[in-house]
Each structure stands twice: as structure tokens, then as C-alpha cells.
Protein backbone atom coordinates (compact mmCIF):
# COMPACT_ATOMS: atom_id res chain seq x y z
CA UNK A 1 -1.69 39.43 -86.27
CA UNK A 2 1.26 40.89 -85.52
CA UNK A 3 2.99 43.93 -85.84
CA UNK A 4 6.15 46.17 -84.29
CA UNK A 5 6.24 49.85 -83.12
CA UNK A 6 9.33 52.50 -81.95
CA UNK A 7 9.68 52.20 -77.98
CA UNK A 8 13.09 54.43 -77.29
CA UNK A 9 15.71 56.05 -79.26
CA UNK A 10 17.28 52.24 -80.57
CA UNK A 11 14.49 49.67 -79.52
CA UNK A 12 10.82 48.66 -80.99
CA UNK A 13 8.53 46.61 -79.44
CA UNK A 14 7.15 43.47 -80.61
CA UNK A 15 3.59 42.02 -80.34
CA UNK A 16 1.92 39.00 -81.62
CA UNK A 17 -1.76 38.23 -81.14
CA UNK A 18 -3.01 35.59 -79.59
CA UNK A 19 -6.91 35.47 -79.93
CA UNK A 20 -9.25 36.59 -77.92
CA UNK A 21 -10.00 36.14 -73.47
CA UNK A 22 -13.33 34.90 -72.25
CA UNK A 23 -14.06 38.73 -71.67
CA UNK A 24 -13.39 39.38 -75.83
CA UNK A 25 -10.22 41.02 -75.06
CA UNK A 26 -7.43 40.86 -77.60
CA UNK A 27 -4.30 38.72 -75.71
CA UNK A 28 -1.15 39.24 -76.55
CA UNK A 29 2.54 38.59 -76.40
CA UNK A 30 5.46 41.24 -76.67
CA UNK A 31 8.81 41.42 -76.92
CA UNK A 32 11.62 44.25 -76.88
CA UNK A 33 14.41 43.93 -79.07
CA UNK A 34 17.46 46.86 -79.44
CA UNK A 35 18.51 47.79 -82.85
CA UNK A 36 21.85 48.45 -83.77
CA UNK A 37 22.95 52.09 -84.34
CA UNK A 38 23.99 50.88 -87.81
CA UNK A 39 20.69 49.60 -88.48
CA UNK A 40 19.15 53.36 -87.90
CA UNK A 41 20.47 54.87 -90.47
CA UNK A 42 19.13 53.23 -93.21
CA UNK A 43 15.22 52.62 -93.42
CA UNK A 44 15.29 49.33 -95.51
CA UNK A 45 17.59 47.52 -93.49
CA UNK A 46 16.16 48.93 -90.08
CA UNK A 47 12.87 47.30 -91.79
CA UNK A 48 14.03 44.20 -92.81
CA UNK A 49 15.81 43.34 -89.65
CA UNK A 50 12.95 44.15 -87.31
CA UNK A 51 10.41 41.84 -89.84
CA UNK A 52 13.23 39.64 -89.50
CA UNK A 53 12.71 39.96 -85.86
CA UNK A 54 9.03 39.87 -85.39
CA UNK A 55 8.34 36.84 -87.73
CA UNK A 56 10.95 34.60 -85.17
CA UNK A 57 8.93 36.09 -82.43
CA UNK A 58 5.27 35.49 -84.18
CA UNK A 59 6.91 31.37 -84.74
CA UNK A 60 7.75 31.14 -81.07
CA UNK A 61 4.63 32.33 -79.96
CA UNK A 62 2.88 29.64 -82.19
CA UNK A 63 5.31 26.91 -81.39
CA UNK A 64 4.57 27.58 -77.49
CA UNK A 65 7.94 28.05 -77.23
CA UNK A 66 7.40 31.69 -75.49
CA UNK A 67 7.42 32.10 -71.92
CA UNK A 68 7.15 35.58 -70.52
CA UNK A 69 9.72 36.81 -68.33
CA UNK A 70 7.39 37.03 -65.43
CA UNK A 71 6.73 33.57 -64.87
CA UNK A 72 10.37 32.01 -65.21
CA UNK A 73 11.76 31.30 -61.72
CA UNK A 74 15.54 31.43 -61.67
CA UNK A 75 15.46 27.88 -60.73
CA UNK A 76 13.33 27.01 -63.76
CA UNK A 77 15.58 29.38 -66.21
CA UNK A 78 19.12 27.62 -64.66
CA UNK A 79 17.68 24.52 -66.56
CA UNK A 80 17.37 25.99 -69.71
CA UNK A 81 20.79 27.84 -69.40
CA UNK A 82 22.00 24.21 -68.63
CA UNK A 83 21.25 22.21 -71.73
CA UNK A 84 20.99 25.59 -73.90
CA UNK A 85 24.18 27.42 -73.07
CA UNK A 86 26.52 25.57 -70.64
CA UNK A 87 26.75 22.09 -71.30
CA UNK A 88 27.88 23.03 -74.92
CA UNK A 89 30.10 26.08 -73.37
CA UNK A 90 31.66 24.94 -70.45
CA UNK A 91 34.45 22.13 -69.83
CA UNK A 92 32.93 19.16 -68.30
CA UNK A 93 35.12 20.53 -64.44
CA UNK A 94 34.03 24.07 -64.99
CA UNK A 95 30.33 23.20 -65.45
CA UNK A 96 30.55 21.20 -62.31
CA UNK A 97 31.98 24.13 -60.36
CA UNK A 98 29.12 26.49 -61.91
CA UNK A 99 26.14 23.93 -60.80
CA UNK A 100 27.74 23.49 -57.23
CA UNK A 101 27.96 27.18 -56.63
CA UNK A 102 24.60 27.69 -58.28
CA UNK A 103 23.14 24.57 -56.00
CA UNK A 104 24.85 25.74 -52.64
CA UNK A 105 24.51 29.35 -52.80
CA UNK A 106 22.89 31.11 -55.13
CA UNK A 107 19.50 28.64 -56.22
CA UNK A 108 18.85 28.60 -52.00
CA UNK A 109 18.89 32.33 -52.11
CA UNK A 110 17.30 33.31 -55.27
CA UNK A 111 15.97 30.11 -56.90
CA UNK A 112 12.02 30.83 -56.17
CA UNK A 113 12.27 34.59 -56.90
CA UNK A 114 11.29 35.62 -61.01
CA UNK A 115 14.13 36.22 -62.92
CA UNK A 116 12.99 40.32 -63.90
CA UNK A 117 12.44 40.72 -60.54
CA UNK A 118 16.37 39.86 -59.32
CA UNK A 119 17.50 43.53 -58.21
CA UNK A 120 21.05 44.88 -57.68
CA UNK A 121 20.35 45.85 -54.19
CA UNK A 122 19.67 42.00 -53.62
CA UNK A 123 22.68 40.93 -55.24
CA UNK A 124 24.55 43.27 -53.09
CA UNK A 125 22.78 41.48 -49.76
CA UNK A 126 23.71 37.89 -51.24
CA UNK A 127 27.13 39.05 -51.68
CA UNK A 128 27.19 40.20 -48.29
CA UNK A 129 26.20 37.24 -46.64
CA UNK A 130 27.86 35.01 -48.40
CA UNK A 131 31.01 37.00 -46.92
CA UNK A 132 29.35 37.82 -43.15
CA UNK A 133 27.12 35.20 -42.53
CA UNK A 134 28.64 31.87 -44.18
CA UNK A 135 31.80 33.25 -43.85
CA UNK A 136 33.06 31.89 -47.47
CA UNK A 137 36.95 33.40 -48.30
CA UNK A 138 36.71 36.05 -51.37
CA UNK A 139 38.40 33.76 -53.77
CA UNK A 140 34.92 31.55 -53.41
CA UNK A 141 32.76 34.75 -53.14
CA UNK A 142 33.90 36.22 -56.59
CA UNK A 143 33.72 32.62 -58.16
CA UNK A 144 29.84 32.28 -56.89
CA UNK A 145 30.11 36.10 -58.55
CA UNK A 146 31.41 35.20 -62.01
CA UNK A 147 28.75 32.36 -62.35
CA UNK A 148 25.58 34.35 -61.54
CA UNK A 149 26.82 36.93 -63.80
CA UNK A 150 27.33 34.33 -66.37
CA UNK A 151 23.21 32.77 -66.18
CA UNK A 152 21.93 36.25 -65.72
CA UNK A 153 23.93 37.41 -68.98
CA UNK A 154 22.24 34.50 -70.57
CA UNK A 155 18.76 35.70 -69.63
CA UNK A 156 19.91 38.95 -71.06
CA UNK A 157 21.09 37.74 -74.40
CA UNK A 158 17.70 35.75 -74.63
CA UNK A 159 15.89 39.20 -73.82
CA UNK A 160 14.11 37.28 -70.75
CA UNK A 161 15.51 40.85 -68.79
CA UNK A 162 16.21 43.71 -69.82
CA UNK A 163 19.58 44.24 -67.69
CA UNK A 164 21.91 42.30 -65.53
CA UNK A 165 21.76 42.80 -62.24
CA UNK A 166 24.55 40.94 -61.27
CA UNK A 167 26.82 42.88 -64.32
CA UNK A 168 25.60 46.41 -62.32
CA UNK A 169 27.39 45.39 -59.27
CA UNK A 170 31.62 45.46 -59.13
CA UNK A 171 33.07 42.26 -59.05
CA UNK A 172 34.26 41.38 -55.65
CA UNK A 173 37.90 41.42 -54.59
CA UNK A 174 39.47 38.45 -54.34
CA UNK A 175 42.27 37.00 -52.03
CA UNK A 176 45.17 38.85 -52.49
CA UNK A 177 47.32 36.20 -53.87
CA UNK A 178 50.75 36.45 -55.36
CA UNK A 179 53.03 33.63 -57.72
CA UNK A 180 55.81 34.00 -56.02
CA UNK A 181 54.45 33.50 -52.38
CA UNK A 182 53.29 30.27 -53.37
CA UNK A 183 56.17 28.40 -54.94
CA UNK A 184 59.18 26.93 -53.54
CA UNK A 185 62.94 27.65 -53.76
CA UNK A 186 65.54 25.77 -55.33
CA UNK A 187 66.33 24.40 -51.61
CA UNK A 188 62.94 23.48 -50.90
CA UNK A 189 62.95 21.46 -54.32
CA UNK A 190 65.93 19.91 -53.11
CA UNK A 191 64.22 18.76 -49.96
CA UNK A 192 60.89 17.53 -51.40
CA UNK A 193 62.92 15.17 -54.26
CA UNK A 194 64.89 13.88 -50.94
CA UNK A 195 61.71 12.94 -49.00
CA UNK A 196 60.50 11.29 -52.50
CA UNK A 197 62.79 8.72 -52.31
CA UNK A 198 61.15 6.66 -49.56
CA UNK A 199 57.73 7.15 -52.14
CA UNK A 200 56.44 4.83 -54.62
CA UNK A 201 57.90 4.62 -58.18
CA UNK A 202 54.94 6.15 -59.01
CA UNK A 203 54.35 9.07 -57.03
CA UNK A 204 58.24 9.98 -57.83
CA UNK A 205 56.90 10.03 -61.39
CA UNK A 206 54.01 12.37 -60.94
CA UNK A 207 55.71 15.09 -58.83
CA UNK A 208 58.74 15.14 -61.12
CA UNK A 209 56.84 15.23 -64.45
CA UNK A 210 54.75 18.67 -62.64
CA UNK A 211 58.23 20.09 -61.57
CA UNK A 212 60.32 18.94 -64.45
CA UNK A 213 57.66 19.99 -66.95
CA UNK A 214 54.97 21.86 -65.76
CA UNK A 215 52.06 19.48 -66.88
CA UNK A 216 48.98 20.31 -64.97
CA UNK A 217 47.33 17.50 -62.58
CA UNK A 218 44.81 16.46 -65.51
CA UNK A 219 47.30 16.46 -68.02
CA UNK A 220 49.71 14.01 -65.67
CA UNK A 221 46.53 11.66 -65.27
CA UNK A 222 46.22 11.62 -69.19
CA UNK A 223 49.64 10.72 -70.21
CA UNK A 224 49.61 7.27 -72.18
CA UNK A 225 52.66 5.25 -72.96
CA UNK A 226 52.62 6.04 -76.71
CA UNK A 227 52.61 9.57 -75.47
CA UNK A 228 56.28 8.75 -74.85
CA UNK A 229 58.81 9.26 -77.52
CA UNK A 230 61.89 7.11 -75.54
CA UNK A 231 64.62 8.12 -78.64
CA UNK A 232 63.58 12.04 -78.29
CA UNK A 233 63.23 12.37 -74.87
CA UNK A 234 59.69 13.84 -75.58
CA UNK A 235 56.38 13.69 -74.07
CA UNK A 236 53.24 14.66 -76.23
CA UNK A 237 50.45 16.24 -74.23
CA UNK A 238 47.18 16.04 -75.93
CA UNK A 239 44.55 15.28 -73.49
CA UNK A 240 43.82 15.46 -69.56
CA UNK A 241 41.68 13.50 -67.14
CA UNK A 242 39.31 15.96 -65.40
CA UNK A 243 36.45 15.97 -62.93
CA UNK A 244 32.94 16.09 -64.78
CA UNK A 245 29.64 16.45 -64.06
CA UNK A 246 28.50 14.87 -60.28
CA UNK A 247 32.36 14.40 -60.07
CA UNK A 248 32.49 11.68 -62.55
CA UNK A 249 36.29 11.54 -64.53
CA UNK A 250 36.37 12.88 -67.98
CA UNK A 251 39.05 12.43 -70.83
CA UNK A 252 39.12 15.30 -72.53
CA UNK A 253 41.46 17.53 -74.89
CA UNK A 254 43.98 20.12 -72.78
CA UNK A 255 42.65 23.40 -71.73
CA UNK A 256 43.49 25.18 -74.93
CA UNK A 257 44.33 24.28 -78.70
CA UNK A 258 48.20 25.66 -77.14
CA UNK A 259 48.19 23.39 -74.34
CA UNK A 260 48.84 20.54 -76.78
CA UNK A 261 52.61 20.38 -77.20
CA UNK A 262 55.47 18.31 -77.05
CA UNK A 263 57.43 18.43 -74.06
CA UNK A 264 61.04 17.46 -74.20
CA UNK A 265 62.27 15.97 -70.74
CA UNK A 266 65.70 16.22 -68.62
CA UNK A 267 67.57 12.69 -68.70
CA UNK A 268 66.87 11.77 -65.29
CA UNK A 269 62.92 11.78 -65.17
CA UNK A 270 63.06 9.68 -68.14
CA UNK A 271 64.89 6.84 -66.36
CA UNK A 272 62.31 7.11 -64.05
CA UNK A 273 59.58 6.73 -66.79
CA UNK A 274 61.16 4.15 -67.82
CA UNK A 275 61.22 2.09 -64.86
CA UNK A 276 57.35 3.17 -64.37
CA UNK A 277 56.97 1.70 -67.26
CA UNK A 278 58.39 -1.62 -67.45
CA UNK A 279 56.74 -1.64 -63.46
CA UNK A 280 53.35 -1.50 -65.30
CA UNK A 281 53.83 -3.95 -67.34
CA UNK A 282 54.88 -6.39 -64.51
CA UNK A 283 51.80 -5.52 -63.12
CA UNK A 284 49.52 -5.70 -66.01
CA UNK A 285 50.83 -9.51 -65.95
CA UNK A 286 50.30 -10.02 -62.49
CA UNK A 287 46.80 -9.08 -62.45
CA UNK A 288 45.51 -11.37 -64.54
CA UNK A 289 41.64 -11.24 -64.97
CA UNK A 290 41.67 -8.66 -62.77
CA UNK A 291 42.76 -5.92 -65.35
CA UNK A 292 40.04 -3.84 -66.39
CA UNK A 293 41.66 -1.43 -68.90
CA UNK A 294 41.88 -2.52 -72.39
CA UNK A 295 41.73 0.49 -74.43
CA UNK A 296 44.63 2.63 -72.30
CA UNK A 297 48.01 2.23 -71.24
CA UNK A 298 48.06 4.95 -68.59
CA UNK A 299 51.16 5.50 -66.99
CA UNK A 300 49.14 6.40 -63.45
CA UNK A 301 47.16 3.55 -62.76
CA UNK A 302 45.67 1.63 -60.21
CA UNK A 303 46.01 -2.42 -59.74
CA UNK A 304 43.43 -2.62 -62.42
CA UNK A 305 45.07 -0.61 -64.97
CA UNK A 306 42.33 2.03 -64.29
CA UNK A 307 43.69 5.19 -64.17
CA UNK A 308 43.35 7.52 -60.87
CA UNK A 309 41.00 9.30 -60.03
CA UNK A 310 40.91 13.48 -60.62
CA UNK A 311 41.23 13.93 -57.22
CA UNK A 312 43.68 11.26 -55.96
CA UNK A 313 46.78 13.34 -56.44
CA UNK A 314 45.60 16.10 -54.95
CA UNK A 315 44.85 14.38 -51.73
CA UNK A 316 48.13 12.14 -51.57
CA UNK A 317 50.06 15.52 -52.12
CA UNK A 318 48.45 17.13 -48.66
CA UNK A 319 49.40 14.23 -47.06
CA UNK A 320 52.60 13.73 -48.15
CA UNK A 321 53.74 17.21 -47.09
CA UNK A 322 52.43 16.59 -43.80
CA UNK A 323 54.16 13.49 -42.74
CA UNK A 324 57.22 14.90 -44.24
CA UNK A 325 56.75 18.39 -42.55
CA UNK A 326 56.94 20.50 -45.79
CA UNK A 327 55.67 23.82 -46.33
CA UNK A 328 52.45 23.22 -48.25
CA UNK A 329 51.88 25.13 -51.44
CA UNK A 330 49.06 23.41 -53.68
CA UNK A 331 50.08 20.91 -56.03
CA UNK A 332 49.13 23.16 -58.97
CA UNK A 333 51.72 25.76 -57.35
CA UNK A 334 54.62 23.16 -58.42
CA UNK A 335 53.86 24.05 -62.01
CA UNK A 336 54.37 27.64 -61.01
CA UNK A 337 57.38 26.32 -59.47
CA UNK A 338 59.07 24.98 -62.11
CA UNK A 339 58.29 27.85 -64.38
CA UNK A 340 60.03 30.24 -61.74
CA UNK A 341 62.96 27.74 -61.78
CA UNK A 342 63.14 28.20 -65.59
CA UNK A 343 62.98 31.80 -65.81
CA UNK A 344 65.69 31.93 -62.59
CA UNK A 345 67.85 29.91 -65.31
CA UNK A 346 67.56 32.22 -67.97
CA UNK A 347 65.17 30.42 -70.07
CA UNK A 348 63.35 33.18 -72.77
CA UNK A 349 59.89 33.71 -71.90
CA UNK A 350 58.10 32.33 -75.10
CA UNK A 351 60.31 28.90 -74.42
CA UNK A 352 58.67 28.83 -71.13
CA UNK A 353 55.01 30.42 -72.61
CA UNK A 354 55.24 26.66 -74.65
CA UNK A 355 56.38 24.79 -71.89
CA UNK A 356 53.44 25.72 -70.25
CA UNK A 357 51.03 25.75 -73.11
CA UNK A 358 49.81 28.86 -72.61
CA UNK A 359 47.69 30.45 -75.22
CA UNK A 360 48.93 33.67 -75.34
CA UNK A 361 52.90 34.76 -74.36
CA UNK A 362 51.11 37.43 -72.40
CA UNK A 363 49.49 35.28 -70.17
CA UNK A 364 53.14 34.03 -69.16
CA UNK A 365 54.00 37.38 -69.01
CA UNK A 366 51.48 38.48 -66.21
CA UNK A 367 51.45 35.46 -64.62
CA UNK A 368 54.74 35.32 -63.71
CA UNK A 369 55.88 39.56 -64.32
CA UNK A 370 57.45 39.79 -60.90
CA UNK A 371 59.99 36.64 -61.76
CA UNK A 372 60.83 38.10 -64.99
CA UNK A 373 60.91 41.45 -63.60
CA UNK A 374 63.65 40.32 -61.11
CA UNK A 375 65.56 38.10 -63.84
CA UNK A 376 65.67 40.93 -65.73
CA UNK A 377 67.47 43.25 -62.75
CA UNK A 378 70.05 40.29 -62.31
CA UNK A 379 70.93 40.29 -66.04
CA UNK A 380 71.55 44.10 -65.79
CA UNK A 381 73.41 44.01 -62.97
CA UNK A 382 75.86 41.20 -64.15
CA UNK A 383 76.52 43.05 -67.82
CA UNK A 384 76.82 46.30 -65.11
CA UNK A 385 79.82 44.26 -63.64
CA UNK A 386 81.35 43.43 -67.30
CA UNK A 387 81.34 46.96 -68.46
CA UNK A 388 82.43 47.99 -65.09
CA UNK A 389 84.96 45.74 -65.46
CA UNK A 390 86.19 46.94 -69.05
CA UNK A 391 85.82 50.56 -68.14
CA UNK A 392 88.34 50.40 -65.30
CA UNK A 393 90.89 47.59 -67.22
């Protein structure tokens, strides 16, 4: 049997039968659901949707596929939000940033505890600790943040709890961190392509293609000789090499449908390409049996024609700027480099926005405001001079 009845103002309550306990008492299983406002004003629909509603509910039941919120441990729900929601929601790197905050912070503090039972007040404590105890920098603490807000909004959705605990507390600040405190100057540039020319051919490559053109690390990793268009100067940018699951590499398409684009590239980073290329080759015939790639031509690749690891870059790139002595910035900061070397050279903002791939001009637009901002003041002040100029001739 089962049947529905009015709880609040916009929610009804759901129970299905079960049978009967060893002491003859009916058992059974219930279920909240909240009804649109739209739904309350008319009695049919309001009707059929919560039928609609309680014969899904009545199936579960039967199926066994009910569990009542009381006895789901957050450690036993992160599984289900795992193949249910984020291994079909998340890129392959972000899901493997979720599980390792979820497996070294937040499953140690909360894993054993029910999931209706997580309160605000104990979020707030977690929070705390994480910042006094552990000592982790904000930047980390509103990352661990944004991912137990994103499993608790799934037990939400799936009606496991009524309200999200994490969603009631305000997102933690993080690290005040500004664009153009973490880029270098035309001089530094300078510099660093100096101290590159004692690097290998291949290296050169890498950090010019993320100056030159903005590609992100994964996208660099990705690029494939007939990604090259040698007659157009062009580079096509359609996939990227990221970290997966357990840190296993993952080819994968860019970040966004916009971050697939054609890239057209300045003279001189093409004769390096070149040479890359043709130094590939060489080495492709060199190797012999050794070559293991038959399926890529990656232009970053190691004796094997394998390409690089996720990681590699990142960790030749520390290096590199400490034997040379160079101010480190991370090596994603040289893409925010080279887009505040394009907007210092008068380049419109939507040229740039596609440079980049970003999805949205906007995005361009707050990420690098305070470059455009300035550009903008410049541009003012040199037609100021003109009409000065006029006005006194």
C-alpha cells in the first residue's frame, strides 16, 4: 500500500508499506518530496505529479533500491556520488582533485558520521582545523570547501537530507591573489628566452608555444604533428593530456567546446617547431624497436615516442628557474603572461578572449580587468596628447 499526505506549505510526504514486524506492526518507508509553487495552483497537476512521485518511490522500495537516510555513512554515500554523479560530471583531473581532498581531509573527519546527522556547527570546526591545526593555505581550504559542498548537494538533490550543511556556511576566503602580481614583464621575458638557449630543443619549444600562444600545460602535451598547419602558420588545439584518476595521463578534449581553436603562430616559434620536428623524426629512427608509440606523433615526447607525463613540465619549470635564478611565477602564470603582453600591445580583447579559448569574453574580461583597465588609461592619455597637440597648433 501506499499513499501520500500534505506535510508543510509546498511538501507531502510519501509512504510505502512494507508488511508487517514480528510484533504485527505495519513497517514502512517514507519519503519527503517539495512541490513546486507552480504545481499548487492547479489540483490535477499537483495530483499527477505527486502519483508520479510516489509510484517511483513505491518501485524503489520494491527493487531494494531504498536506503534510509539514517543508515548511509558519508563514506558509504561518497561511493554512490562517485559512479552516480562524478565520474560522468567531472573531468578525469578534477575528479582526482575531489577524491584526494575527500580522502585526506574530509572522509578522516566525517567519513563514519550519518550523512543527516552532518551539522553546520561541525562544518564550521572542520573548516577551522583544517586552517589552525593542519595549517593548509586558504586557496586549499576553500577547494576542500567547494567539494564537500558539491557531495552534500548531491545527497540533497537525491532527498537523502533535507538541507546542506556545508551550502549554510560562507565559503571561505581564499588567498588574495592578483594576475598581475604573478606574471612577468617584457624584461623578464627577455631574460627567461636568454637562459633558454643553453635548454634542449625541446623545452625551448614548450615555454615558447605557452608564451607565444597561451596554450595551457595539457594542451602543449597534446599537440600532434598534423596539428601543425606549416603553410598557415597555424596550430589546431583540440585536445590536452591531463592527470586522471590515481594520477594516471588522460587524452582528452580541451576544457571547453571554445578552447578548441586555431592558433596562428609568430615566424620565429615556427622555425623552432620545425626543427623539433625533423629532431623527432631523427629520433623515431634511432630508436629502433625501442619506439613504443604507434598511434601518435607527439611533438613532446620521450626516447620512446611516449609522450610526457602531466606533471613533467611542471617540475622541469621549478627547476629551471632555480638554476637560472629567475623569479618563479607558476608555469600556468606564463599564459597569463602572454595575454598581458597582448593586451600591453593593443590587441582587442575578444582577439585575445580566442587566443585563450575562453568560453565567454567576460571571463577575459575579469580575468585580466586591471590590464585592460590600464591599457585603456594609456590609450586616453596618448589621443589626450594628439588633441592637445591640435588644440594648441
Amino acid at each position: 500500500m501506499a499513499h501520500y499526505r500534505k506535510r508543510g506549505d509546498s511538501s507531502y510526504l510519501l509512504t510505502v508499506e512494507t508488511g508487517y514486524n514480528n510484533k504485527g506492526r505495519r513497517k514502512r518507508k517514507t519519503r519527503t518530496v517539495t512541490v513546486d509553487e507552480s504545481l499548487l495552483k492547479t489540483k490535477k497537476k499537483l495530483r499527477d505529479y505527486l502519483n508520479q512521485e510516489l509510484i517511483k518511490f513505491q518501485m524503489e522500495v520494491e527493487a531494494g533500491e531504498y536506503i534510509a537516510p539514517g543508515k548511509r555513512t558519508l563514506e558509504e554515500f561518497v561511493e554512490d556520488w562517485k559512479t552516480k554523479y562524478a565520474e560522468s560530471n567531472l573531468a578525469d583531473q578534477t575528479l582526482d582533485t575531489y577524491l584526494g581532498h575527500l580522502r585526506n581531509h574530509i572522509l578522516p573527519y566525517f567519513g563514519k558520521q550519518k550523512v543527516d546527522q552532518i551539522k553546520p556547527m561541525q562544518v564550521v570546526n572542520f573548516l577551522s582545523e583544517l586552517k589552525e591545526t593542519k595549517q593548509l593555505s586558504n586557496g586549499t581550504i576553500q577547494y576542500g570547501y567547494r567539494v564537500f559542498r558539491n557531495v552534500m548537494e548531491r545527497a540533497t538533490e537525491w532527498e537523502l537530507i533535507s538541507k546542506n550543511p556545508v551550502a549554510a556556511i560562507k565559503r571561505p576566503k581564499a588567498d588574495n591573489r592578483k594576475v598581475k602580481d604573478h606574471v612577468y614583464d617584457e624584461n623578464e621575458v627577455e631574460d627567461i628566452f636568454k637562459e633558454m638557449n643553453t635548454e634542449s630543443l625541446r623545452w625551448q619549444v614548450f615555454i615558447s608555444l605557452a608564451l607565444a600562444c597561451s596554450f595551457r600545460r595539457g594542451e602543449n602535451l597534446a599537440l600532434e604533428a598534423d596539428r601543425i598547419n606549416w603553410d598557415k602558420n597555424q596550430i589546431t588545439i583540440d585536445q590536452a593530456i591531463v592527470r586522471g584518476e590515481k594520477g594516471r595521463p588522460v587524452l582528452k578534449d580541451p576544457k571547453s567546446f571554445t578552447s578548441t581553436r586555431v592558433v596562428t603562430v609568430p615566424n620565429s616559434v615556427m622555425v623552432l617547431l620545425k626543427k623539433l620536428y625533423m629532431e623527432n623524426r631523427r629520433l623515431k629512427m634511432k630508436a629502433g624497436d625501442i619506439w613504443q608509440e604507434d598511434h601518435h606523433e607527439w611533438l613532446f615526447c620521450n626516447e620512446d615516442g611516449t609522450h610526457f607525463y602531466p606533471t613533467t613540465p611542471t617540475t622541469w619549470w621549478r627547476r629551471f628557474t632555480e638554476r637560472k635564478n629567475i623569479r618563479y611565477i607558476r608555469l600556468h602564470d606564463l599564459r597569463h603572461t602572454s595575454a598581458t603582453m597582448l593586451i600591453n600591445q593593443g590587441v582587442h580583447a575578444k582577439v585575445i578572449s580566442e587566443r585563450l579559448g575562453h568560453a565567454d569574453i567576460r571571463i577575459t574580461m575579469d580575468t585580466y580587468g586591471h590590464v585592460l583597465e590600464a591599457a585603456d588609461q594609456e590609450a586616453a592619455s596618448k589621443l589626450d596628447g594628439i588633441f592637445t597637440k591640435q588644440k594648441n597648433g
